[in-house]
PDB file of N, CA and C in Angstrom:
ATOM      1  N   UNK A   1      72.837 100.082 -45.267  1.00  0.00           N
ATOM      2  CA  UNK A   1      71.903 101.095 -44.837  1.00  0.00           C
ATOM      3  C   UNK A   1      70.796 100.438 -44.027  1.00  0.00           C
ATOM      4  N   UNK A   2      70.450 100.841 -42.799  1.00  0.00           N
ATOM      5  CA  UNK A   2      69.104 100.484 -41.846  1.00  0.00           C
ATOM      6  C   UNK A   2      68.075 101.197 -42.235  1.00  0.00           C
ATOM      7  N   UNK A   3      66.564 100.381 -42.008  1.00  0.00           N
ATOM      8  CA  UNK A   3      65.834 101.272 -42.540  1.00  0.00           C
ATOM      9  C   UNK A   3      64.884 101.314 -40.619  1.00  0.00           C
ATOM     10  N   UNK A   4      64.956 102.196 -40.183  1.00  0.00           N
ATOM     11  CA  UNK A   4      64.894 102.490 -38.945  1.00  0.00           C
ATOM     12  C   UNK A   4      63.258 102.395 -38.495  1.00  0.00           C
ATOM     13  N   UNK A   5      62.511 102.637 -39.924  1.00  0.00           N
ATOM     14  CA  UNK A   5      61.416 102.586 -39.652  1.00  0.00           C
ATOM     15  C   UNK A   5      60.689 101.050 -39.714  1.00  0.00           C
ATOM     16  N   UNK A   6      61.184  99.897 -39.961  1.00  0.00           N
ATOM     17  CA  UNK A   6      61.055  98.875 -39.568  1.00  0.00           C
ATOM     18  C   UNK A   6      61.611  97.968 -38.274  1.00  0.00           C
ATOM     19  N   UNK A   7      62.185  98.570 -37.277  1.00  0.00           N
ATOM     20  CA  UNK A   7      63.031  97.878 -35.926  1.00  0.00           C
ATOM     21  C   UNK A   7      61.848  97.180 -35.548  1.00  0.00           C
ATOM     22  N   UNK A   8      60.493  97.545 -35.992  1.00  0.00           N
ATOM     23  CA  UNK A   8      59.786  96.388 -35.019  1.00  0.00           C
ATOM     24  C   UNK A   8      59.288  95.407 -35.790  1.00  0.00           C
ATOM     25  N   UNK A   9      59.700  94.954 -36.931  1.00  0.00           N
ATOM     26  CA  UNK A   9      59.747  94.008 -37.506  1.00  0.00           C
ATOM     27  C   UNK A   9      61.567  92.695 -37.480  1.00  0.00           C
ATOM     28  N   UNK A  10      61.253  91.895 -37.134  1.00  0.00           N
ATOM     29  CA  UNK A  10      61.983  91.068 -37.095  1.00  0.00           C
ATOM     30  C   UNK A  10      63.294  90.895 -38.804  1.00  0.00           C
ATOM     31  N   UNK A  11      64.278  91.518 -38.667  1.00  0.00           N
ATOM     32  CA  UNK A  11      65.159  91.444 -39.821  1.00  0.00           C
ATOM     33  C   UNK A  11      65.682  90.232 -40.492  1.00  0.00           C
ATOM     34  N   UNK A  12      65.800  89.509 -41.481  1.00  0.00           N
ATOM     35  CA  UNK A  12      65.763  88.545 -42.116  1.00  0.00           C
ATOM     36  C   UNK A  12      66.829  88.611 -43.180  1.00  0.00           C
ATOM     37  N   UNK A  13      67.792  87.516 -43.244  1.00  0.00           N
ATOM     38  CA  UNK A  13      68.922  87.438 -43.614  1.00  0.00           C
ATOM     39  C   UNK A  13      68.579  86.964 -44.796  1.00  0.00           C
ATOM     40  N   UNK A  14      68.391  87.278 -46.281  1.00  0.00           N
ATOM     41  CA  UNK A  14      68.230  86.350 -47.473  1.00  0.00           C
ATOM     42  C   UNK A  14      69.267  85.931 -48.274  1.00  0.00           C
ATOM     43  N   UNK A  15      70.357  84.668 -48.181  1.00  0.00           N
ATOM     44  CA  UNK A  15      70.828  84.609 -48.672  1.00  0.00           C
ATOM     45  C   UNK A  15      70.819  84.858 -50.187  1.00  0.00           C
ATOM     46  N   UNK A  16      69.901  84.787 -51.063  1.00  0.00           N
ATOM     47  CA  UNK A  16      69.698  85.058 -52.312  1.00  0.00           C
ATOM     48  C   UNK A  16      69.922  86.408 -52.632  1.00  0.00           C
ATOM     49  N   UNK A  17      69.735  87.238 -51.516  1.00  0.00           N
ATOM     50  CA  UNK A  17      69.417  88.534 -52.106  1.00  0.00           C
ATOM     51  C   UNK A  17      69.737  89.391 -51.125  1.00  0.00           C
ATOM     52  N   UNK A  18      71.349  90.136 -51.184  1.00  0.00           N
ATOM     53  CA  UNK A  18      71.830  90.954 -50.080  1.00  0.00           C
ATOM     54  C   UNK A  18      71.393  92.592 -49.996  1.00  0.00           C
ATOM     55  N   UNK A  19      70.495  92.753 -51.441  1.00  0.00           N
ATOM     56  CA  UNK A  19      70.272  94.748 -51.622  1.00  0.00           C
ATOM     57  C   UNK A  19      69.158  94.923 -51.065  1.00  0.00           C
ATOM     58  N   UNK A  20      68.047  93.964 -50.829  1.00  0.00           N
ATOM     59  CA  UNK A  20      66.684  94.071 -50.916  1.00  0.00           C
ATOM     60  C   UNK A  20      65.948  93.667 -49.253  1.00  0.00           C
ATOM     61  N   UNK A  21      66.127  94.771 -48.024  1.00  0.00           N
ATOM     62  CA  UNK A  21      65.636  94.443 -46.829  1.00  0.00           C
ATOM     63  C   UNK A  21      64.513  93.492 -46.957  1.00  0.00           C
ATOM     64  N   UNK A  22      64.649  91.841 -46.401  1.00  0.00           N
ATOM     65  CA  UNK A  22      63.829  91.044 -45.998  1.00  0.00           C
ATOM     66  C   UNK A  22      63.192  91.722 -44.268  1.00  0.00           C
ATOM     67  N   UNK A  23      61.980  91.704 -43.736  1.00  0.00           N
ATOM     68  CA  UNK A  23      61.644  91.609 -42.738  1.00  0.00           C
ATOM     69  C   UNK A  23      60.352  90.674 -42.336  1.00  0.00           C
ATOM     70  N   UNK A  24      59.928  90.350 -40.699  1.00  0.00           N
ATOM     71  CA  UNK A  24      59.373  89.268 -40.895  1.00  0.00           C
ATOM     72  C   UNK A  24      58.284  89.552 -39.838  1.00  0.00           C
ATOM     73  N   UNK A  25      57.062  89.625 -39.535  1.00  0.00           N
ATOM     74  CA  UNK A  25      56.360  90.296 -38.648  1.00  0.00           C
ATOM     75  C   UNK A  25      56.100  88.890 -37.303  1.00  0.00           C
ATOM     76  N   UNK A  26      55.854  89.509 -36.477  1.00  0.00           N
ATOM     77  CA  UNK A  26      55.099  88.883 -35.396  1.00  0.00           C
ATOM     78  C   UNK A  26      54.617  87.043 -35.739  1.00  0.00           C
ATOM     79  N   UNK A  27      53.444  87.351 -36.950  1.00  0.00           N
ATOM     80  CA  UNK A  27      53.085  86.077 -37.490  1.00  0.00           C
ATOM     81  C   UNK A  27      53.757  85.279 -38.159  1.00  0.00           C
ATOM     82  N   UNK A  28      54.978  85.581 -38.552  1.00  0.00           N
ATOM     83  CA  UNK A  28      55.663  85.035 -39.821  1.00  0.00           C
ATOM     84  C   UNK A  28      55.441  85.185 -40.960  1.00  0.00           C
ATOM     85  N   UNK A  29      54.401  86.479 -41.000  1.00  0.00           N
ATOM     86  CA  UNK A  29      54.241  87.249 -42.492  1.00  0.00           C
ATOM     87  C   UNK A  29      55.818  87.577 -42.969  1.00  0.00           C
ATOM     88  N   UNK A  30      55.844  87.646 -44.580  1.00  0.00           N
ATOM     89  CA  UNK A  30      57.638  88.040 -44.958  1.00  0.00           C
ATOM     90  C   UNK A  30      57.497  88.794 -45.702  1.00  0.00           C
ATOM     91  N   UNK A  31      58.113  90.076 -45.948  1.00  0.00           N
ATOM     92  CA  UNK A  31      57.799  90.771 -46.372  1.00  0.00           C
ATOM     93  C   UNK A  31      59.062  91.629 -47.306  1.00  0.00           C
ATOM     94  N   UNK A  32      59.597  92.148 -48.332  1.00  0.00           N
ATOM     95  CA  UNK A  32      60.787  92.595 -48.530  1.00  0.00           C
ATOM     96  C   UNK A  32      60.553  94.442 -48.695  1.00  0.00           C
ATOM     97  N   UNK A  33      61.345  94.918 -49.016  1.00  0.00           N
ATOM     98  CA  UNK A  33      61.633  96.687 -49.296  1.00  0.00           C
ATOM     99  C   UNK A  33      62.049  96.900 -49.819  1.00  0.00           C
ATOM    100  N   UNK A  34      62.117  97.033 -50.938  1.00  0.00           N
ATOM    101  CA  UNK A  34      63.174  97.529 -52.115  1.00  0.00           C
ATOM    102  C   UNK A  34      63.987  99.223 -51.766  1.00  0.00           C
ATOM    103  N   UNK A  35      64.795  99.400 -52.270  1.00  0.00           N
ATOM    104  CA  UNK A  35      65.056 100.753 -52.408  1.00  0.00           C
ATOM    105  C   UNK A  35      64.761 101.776 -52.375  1.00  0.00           C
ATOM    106  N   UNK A  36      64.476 101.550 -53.916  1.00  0.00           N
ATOM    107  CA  UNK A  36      63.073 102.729 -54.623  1.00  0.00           C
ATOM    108  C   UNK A  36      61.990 102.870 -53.846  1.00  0.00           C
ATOM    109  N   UNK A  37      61.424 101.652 -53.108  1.00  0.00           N
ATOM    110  CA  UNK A  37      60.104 101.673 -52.513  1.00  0.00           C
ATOM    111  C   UNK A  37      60.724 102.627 -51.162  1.00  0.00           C
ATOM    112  N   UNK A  38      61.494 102.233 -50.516  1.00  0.00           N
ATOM    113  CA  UNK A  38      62.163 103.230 -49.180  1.00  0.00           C
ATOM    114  C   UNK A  38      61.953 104.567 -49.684  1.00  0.00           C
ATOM    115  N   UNK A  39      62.662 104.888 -50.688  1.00  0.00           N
ATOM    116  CA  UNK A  39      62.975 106.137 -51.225  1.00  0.00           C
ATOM    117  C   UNK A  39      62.060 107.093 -50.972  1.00  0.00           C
ATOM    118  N   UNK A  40      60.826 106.404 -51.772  1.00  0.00           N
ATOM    119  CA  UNK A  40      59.069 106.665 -51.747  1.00  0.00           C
ATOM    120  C   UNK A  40      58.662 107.135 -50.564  1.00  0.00           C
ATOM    121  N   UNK A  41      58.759 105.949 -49.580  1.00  0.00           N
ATOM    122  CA  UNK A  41      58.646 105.968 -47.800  1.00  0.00           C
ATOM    123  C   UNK A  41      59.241 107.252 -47.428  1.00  0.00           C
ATOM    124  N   UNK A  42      60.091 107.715 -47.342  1.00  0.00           N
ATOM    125  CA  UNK A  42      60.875 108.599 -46.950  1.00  0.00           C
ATOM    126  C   UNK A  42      60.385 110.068 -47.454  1.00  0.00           C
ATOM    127  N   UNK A  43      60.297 109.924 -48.269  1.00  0.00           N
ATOM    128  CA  UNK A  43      59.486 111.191 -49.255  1.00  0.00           C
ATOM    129  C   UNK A  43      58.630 111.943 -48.740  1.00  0.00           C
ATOM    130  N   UNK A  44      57.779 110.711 -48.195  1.00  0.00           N
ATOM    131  CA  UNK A  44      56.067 111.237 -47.304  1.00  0.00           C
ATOM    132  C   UNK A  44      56.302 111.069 -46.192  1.00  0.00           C
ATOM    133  N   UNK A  45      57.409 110.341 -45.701  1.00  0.00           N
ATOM    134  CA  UNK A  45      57.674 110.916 -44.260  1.00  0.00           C
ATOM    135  C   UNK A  45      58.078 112.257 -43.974  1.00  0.00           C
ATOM    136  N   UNK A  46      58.882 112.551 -45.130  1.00  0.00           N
ATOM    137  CA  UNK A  46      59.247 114.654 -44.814  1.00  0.00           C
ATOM    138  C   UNK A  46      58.061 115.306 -45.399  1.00  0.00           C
ATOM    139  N   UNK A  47      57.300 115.466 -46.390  1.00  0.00           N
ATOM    140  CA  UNK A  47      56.578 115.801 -46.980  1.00  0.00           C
ATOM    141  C   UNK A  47      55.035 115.503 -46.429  1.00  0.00           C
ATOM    142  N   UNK A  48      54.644 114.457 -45.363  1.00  0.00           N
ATOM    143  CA  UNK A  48      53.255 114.387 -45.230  1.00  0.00           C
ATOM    144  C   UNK A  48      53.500 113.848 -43.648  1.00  0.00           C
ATOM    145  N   UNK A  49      54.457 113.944 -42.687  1.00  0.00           N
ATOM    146  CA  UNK A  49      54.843 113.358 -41.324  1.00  0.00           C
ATOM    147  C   UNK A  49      53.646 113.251 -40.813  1.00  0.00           C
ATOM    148  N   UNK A  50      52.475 114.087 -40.932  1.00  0.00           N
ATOM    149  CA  UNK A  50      51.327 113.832 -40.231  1.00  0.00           C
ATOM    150  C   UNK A  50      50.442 112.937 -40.377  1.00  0.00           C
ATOM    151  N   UNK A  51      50.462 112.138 -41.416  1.00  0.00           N
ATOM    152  CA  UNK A  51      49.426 110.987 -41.852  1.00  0.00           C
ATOM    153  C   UNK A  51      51.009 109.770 -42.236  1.00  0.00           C
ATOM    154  N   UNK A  52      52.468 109.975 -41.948  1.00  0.00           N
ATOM    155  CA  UNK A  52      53.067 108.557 -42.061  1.00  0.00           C
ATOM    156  C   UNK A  52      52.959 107.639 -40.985  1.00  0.00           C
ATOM    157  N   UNK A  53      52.346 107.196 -40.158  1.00  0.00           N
ATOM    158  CA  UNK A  53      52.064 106.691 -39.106  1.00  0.00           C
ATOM    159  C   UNK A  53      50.627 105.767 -39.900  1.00  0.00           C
ATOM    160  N   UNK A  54      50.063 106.719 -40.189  1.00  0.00           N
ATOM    161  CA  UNK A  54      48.557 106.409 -41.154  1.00  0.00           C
ATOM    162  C   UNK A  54      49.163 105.237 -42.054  1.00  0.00           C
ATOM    163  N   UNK A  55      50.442 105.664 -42.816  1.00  0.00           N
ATOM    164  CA  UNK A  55      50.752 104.524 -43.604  1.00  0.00           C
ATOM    165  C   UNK A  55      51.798 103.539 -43.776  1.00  0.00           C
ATOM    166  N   UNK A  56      52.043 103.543 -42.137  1.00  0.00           N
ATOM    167  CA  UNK A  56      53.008 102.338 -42.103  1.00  0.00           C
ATOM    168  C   UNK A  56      52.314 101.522 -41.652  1.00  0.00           C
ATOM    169  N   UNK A  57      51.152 101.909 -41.013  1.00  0.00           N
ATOM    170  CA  UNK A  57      49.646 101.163 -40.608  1.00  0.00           C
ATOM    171  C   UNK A  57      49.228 100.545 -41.914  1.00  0.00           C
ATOM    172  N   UNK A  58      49.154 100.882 -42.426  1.00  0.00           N
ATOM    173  CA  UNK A  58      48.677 100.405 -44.292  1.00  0.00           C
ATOM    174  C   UNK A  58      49.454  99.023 -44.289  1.00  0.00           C
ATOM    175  N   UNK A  59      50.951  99.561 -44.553  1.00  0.00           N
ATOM    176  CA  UNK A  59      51.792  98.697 -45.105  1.00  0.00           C
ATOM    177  C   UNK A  59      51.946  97.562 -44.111  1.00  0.00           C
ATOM    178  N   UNK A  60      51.682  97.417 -42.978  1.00  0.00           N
ATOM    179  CA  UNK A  60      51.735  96.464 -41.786  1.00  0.00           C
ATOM    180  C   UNK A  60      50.058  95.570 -41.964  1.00  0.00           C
ATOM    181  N   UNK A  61      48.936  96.211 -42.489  1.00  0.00           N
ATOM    182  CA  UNK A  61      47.640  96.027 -42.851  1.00  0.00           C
ATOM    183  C   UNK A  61      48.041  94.820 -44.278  1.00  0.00           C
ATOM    184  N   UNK A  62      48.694  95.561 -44.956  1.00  0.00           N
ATOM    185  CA  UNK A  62      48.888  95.076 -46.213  1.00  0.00           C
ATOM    186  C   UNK A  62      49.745  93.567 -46.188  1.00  0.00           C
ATOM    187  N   UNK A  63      50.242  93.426 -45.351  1.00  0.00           N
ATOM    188  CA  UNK A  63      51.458  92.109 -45.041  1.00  0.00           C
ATOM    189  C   UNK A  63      51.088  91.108 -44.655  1.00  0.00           C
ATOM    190  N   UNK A  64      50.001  91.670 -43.076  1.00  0.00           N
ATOM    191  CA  UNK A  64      48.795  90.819 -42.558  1.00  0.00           C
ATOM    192  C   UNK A  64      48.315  89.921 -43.716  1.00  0.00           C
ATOM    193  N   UNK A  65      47.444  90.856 -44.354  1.00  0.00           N
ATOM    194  CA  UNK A  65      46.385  90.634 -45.269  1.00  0.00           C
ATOM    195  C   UNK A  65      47.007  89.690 -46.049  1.00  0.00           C
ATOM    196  N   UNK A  66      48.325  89.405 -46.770  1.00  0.00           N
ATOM    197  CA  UNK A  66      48.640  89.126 -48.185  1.00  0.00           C
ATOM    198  C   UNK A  66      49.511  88.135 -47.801  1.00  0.00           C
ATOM    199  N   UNK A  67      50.115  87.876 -46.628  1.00  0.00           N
ATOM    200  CA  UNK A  67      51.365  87.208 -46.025  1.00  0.00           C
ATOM    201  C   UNK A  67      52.907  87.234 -46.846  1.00  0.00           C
ATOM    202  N   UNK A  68      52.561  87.542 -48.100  1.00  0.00           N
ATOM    203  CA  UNK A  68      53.779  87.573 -48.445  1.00  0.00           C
ATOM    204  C   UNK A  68      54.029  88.596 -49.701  1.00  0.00           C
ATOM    205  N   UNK A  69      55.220  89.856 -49.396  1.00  0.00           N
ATOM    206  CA  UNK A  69      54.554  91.239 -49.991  1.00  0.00           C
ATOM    207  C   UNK A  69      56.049  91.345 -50.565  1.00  0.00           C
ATOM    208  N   UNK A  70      56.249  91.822 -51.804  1.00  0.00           N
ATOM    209  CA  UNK A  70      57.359  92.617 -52.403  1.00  0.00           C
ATOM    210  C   UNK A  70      56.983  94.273 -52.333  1.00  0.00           C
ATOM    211  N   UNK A  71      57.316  94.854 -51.495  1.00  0.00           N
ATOM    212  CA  UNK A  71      57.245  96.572 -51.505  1.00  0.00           C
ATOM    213  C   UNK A  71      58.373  97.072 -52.758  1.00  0.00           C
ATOM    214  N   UNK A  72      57.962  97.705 -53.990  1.00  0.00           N
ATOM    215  CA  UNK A  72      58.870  98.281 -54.906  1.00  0.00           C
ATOM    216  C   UNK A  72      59.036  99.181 -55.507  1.00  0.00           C
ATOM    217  N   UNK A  73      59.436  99.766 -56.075  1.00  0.00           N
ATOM    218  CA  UNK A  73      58.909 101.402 -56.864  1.00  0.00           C
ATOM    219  C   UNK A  73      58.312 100.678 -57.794  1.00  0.00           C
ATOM    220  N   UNK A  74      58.373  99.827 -58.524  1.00  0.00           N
ATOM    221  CA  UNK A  74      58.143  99.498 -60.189  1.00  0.00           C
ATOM    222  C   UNK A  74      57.703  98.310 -60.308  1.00  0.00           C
ATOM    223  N   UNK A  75      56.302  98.017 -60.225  1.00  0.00           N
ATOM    224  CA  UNK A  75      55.806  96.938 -60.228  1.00  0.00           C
ATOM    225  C   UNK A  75      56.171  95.768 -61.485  1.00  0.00           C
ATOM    226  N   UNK A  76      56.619  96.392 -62.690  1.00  0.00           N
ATOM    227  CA  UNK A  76      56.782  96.191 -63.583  1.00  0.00           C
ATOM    228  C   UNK A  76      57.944  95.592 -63.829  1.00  0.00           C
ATOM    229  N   UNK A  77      59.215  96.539 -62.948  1.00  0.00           N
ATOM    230  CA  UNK A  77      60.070  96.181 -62.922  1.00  0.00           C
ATOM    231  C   UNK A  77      61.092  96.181 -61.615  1.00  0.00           C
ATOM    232  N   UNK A  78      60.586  95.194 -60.836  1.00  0.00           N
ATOM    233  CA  UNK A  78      60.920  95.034 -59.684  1.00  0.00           C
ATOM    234  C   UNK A  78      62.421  94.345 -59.741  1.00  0.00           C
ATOM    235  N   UNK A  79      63.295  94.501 -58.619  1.00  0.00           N
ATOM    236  CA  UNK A  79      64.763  94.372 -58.224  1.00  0.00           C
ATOM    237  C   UNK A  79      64.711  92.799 -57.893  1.00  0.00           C
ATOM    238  N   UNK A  80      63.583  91.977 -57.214  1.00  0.00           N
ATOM    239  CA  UNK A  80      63.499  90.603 -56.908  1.00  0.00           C
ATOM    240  C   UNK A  80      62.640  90.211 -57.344  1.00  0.00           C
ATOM    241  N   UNK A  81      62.591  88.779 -57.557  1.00  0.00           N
ATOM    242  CA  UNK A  81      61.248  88.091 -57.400  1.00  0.00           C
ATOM    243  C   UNK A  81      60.900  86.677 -56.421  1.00  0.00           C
ATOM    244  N   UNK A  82      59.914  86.382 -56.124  1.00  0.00           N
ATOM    245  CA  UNK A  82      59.872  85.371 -55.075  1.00  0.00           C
ATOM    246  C   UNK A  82      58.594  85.034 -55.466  1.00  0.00           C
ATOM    247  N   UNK A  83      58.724  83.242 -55.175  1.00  0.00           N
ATOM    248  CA  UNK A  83      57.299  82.281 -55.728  1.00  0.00           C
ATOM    249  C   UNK A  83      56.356  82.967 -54.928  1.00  0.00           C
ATOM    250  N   UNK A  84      55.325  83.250 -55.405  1.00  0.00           N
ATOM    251  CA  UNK A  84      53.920  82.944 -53.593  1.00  0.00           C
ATOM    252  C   UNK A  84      53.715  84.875 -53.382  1.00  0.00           C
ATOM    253  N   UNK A  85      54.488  85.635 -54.209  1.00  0.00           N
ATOM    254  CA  UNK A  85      54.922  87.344 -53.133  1.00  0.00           C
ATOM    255  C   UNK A  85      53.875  87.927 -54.408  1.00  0.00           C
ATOM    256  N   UNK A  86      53.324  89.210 -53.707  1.00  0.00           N
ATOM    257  CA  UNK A  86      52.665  89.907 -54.543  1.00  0.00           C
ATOM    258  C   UNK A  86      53.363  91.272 -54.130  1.00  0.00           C
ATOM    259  N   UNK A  87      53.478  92.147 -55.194  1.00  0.00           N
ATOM    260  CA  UNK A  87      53.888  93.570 -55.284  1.00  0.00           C
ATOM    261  C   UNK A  87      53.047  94.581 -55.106  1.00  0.00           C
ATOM    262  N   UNK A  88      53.462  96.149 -54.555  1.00  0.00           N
ATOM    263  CA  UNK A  88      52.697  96.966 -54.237  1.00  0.00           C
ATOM    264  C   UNK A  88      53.776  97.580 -53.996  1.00  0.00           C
ATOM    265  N   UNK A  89      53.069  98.956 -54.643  1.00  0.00           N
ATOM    266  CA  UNK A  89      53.843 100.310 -55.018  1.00  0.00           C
ATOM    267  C   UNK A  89      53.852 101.230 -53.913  1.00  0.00           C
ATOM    268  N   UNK A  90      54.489 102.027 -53.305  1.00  0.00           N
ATOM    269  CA  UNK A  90      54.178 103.336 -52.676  1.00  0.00           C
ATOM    270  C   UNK A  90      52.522 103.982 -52.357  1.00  0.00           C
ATOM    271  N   UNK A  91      52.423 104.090 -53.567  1.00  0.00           N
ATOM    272  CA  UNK A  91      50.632 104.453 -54.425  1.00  0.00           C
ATOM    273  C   UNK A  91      49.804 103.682 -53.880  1.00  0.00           C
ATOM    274  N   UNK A  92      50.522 102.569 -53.861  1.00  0.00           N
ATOM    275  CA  UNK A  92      49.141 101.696 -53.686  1.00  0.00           C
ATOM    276  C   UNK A  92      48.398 101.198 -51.852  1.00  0.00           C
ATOM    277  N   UNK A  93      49.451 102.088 -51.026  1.00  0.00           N
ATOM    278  CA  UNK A  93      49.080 102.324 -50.108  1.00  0.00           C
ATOM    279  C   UNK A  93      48.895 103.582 -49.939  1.00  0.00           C
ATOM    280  N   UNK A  94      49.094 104.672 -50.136  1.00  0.00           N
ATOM    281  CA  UNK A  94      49.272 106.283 -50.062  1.00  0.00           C
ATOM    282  C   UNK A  94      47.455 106.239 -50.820  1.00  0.00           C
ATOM    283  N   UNK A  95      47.384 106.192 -51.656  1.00  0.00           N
ATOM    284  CA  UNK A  95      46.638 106.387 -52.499  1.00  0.00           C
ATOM    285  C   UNK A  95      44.833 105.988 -51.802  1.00  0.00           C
ATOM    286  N   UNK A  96      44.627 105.219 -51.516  1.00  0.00           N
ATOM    287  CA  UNK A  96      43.544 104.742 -50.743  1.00  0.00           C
ATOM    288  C   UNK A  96      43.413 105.366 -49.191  1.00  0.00           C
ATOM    289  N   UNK A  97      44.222 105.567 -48.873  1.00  0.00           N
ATOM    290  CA  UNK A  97      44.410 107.041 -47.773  1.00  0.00           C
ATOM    291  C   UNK A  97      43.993 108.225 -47.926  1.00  0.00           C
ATOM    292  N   UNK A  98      44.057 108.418 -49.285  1.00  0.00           N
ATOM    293  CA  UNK A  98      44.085 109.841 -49.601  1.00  0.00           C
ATOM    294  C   UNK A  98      45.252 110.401 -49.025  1.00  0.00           C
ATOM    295  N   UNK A  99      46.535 110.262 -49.060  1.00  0.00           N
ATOM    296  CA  UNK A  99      47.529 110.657 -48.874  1.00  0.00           C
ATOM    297  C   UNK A  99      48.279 111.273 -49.600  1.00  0.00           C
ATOM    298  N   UNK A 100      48.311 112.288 -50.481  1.00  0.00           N
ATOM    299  CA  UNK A 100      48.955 112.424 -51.972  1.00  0.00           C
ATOM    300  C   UNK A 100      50.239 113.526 -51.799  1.00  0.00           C
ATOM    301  N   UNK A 101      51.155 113.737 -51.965  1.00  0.00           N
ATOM    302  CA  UNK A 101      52.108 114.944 -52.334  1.00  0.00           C
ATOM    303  C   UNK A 101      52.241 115.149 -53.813  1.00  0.00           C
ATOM    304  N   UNK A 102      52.044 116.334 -54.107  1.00  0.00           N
ATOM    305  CA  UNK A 102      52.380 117.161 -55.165  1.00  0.00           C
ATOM    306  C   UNK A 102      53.851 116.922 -55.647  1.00  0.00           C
ATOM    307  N   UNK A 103      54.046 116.417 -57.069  1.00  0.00           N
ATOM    308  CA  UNK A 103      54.979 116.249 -57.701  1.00  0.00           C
ATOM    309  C   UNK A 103      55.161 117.474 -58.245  1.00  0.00           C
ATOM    310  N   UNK A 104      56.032 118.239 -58.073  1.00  0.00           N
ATOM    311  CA  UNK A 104      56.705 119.448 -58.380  1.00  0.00           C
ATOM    312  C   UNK A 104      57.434 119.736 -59.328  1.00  0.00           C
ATOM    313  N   UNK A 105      58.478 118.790 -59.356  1.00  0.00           N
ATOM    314  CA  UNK A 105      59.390 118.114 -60.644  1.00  0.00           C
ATOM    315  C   UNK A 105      58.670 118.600 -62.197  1.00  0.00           C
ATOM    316  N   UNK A 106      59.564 119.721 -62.683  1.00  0.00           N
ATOM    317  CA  UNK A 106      59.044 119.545 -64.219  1.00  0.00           C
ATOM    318  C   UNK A 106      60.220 119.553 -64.925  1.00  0.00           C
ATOM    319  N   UNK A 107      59.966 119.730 -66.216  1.00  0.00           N
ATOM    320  CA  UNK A 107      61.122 119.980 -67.283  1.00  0.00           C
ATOM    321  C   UNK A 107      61.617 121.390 -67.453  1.00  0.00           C
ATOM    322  N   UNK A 108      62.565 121.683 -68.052  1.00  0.00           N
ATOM    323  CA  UNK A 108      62.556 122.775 -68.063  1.00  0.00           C
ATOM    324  C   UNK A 108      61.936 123.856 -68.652  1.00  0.00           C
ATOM    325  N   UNK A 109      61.825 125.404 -67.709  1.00  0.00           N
ATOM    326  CA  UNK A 109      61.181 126.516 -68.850  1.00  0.00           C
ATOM    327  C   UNK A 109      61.184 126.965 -70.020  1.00  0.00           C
ATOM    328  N   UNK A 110      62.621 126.482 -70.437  1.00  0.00           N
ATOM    329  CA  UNK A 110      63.621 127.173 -71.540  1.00  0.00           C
ATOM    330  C   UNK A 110      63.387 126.063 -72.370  1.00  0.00           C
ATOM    331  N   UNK A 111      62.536 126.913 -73.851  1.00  0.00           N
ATOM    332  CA  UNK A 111      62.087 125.868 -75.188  1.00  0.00           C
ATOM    333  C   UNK A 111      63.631 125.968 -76.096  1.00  0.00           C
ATOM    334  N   UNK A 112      63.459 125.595 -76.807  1.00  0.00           N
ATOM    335  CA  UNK A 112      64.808 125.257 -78.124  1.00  0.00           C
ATOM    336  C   UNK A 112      64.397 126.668 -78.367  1.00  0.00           C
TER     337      UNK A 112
END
């Protein structure tokens, strides 16, 4: 799977790790994408298209800043790990934006 919204980042072959998009910016910041974290991405791209531009700016801000970034759903329980990389959630760029979508998702109406 391509993740289309990174072509202007330089793609990066990790032998260690074939599920988890490596990409590599301009500076030689490195940066990875997990899945889950795409998933996220994608979400607020249909759901908020007018401010995702706002936060791929973030996440390109965030790479700069940190040089070396694990993007994941689950900080807790992330898919890789790498010496030197710090993690960051969906949230944790959305969130300082003020970027939020409404989780809709409930359980069901129907009690026992």
């Amino acid at each position: 799977m391509t993740y289309p919204e990174f072509d202007s980042y330089k793609d990066i072959k990790d032998p260690e790790n074939h599920l988890v998009h490596c990409y590599e910016d301009e500076e030689g910041n490195r940066f990875y994408v997990e899945p889950g974290f795409y998933d996220g991405l994608i979400g607020f791209k249909e759901k908020r298209a007018e401010r995702f531009d706002d936060l791929m700016k973030e996440l390109d801000m965030t790479v700069k800043k940190n040089h070396k970034v694990i993007f994941t759903a689950d900080f807790e329980n992330p898919w890789i790990s790498r010496e030197g990389f710090i993690y960051r959630e969906i949230f944790d760029l959305s969130d300082p934006l003020g970027i939020f979508v409404e989780d809709k998702s409930r359980g069901s109406d129907y009690g026992d």
